[in-house]
C-alpha atoms as a PDB file:
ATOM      1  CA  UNK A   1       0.000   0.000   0.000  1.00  0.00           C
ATOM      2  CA  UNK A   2       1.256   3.299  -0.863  1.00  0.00           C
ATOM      3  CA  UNK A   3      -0.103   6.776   1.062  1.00  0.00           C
ATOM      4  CA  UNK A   4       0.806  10.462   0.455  1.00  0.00           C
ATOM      5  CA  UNK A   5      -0.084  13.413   1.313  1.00  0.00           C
ATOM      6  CA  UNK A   6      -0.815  16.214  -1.745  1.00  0.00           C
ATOM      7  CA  UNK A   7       1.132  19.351  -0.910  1.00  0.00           C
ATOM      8  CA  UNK A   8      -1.304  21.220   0.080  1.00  0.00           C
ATOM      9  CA  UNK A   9      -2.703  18.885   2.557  1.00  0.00           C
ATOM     10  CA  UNK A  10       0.542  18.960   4.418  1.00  0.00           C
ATOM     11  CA  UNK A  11       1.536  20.116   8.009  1.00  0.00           C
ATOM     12  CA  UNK A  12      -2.012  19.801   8.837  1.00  0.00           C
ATOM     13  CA  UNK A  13      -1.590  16.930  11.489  1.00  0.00           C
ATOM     14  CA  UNK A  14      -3.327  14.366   8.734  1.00  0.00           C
ATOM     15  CA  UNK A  15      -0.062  11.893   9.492  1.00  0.00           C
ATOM     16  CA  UNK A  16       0.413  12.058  12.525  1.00  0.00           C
ATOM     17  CA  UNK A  17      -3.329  11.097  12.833  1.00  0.00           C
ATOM     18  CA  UNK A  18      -3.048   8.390  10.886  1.00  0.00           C
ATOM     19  CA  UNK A  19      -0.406   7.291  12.355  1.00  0.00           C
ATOM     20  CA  UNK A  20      -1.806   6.796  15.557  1.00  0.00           C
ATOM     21  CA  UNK A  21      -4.984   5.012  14.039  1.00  0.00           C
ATOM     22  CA  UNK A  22      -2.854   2.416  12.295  1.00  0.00           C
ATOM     23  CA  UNK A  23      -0.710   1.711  15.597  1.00  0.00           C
ATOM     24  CA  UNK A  24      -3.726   1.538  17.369  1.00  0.00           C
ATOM     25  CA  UNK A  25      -5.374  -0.715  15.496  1.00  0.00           C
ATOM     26  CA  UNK A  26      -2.584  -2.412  14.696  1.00  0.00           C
ATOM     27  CA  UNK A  27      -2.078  -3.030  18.294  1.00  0.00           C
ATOM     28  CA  UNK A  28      -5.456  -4.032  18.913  1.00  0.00           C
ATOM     29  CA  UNK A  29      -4.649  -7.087  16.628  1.00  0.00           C
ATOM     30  CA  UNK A  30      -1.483  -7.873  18.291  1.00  0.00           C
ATOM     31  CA  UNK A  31       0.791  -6.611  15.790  1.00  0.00           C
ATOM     32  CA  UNK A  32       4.317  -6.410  17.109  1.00  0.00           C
ATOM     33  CA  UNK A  33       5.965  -4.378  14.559  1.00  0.00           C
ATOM     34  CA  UNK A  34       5.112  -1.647  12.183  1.00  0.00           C
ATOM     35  CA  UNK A  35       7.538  -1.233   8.909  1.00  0.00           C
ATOM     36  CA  UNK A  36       7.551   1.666   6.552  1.00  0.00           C
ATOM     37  CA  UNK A  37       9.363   3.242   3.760  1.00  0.00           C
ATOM     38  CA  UNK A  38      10.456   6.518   3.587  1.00  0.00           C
ATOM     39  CA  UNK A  39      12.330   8.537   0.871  1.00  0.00           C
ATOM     40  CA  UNK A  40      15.956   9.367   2.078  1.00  0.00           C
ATOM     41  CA  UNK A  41      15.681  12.770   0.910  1.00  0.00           C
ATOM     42  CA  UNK A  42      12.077  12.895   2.393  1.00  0.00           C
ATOM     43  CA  UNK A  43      13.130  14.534   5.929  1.00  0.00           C
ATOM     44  CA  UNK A  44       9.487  16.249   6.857  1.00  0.00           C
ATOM     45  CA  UNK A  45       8.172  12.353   6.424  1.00  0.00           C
ATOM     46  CA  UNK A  46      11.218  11.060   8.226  1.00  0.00           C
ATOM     47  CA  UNK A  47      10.839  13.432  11.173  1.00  0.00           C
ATOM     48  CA  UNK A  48       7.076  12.689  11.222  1.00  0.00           C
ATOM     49  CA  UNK A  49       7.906   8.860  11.680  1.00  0.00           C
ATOM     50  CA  UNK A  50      10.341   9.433  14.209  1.00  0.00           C
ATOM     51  CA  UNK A  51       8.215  11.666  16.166  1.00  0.00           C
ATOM     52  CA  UNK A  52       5.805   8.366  16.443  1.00  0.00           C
ATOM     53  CA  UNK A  53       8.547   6.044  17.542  1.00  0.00           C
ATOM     54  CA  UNK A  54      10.195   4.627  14.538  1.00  0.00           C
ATOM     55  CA  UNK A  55      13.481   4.393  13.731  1.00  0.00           C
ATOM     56  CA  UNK A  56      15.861   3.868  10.537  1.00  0.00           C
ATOM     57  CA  UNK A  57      17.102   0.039  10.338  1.00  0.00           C
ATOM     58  CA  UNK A  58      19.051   0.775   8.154  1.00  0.00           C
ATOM     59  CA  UNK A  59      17.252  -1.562   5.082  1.00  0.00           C
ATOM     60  CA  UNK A  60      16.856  -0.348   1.444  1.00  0.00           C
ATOM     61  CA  UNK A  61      13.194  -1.049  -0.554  1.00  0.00           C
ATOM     62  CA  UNK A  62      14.091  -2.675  -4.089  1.00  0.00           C
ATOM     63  CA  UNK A  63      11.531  -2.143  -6.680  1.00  0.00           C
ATOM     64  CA  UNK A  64      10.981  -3.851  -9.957  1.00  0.00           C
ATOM     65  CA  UNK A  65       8.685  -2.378 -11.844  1.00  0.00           C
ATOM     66  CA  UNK A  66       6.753  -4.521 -14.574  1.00  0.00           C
END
C-alpha cells in the first residue's frame, strides 16, 4: 500500500493522525511491529515517523517495476 499526502494537505496533522490510528489498530490485533518506507531525501516524512517512535534500520526497498 502506498499513502501520500498532496502538498497542500501537508503540516495539517493528517499523518500524525493516521499514524496513531494504524498503531492503534494495529495493536489491537497484536501486531508487534510496524515497517515503513520513507524517501531518504524525504526529511518532513522522516521526522514525522520518528516523532511516532520509529526508527531507521538501516534496510533499502528494491523495486521492480513490470
Amino acid at each position: 500500500m502506498t499513502i501520500f499526502w498532496m502538498p497542500d494537505a501537508r503540516g495539517q496533522g493528517i499523518g500524525a493522525a493516521a499514524l496513531e490510528f494504524v498503531t492503534g489498530e494495529a495493536r489491537k490485533l497484536g501486531v508487534k511491529a510496524l515497517h515503513l518506507g520513507v524517501m531518504r531525501e524525504n526529511d518532513r516524512a522522516r521526522d514525522l515517523y520518528r516523532r511516532h517512535g520509529f526508527t531507521p534500520v538501516g534496510y533499502d526497498i528494491m523495486n521492480k517495476w513490470l
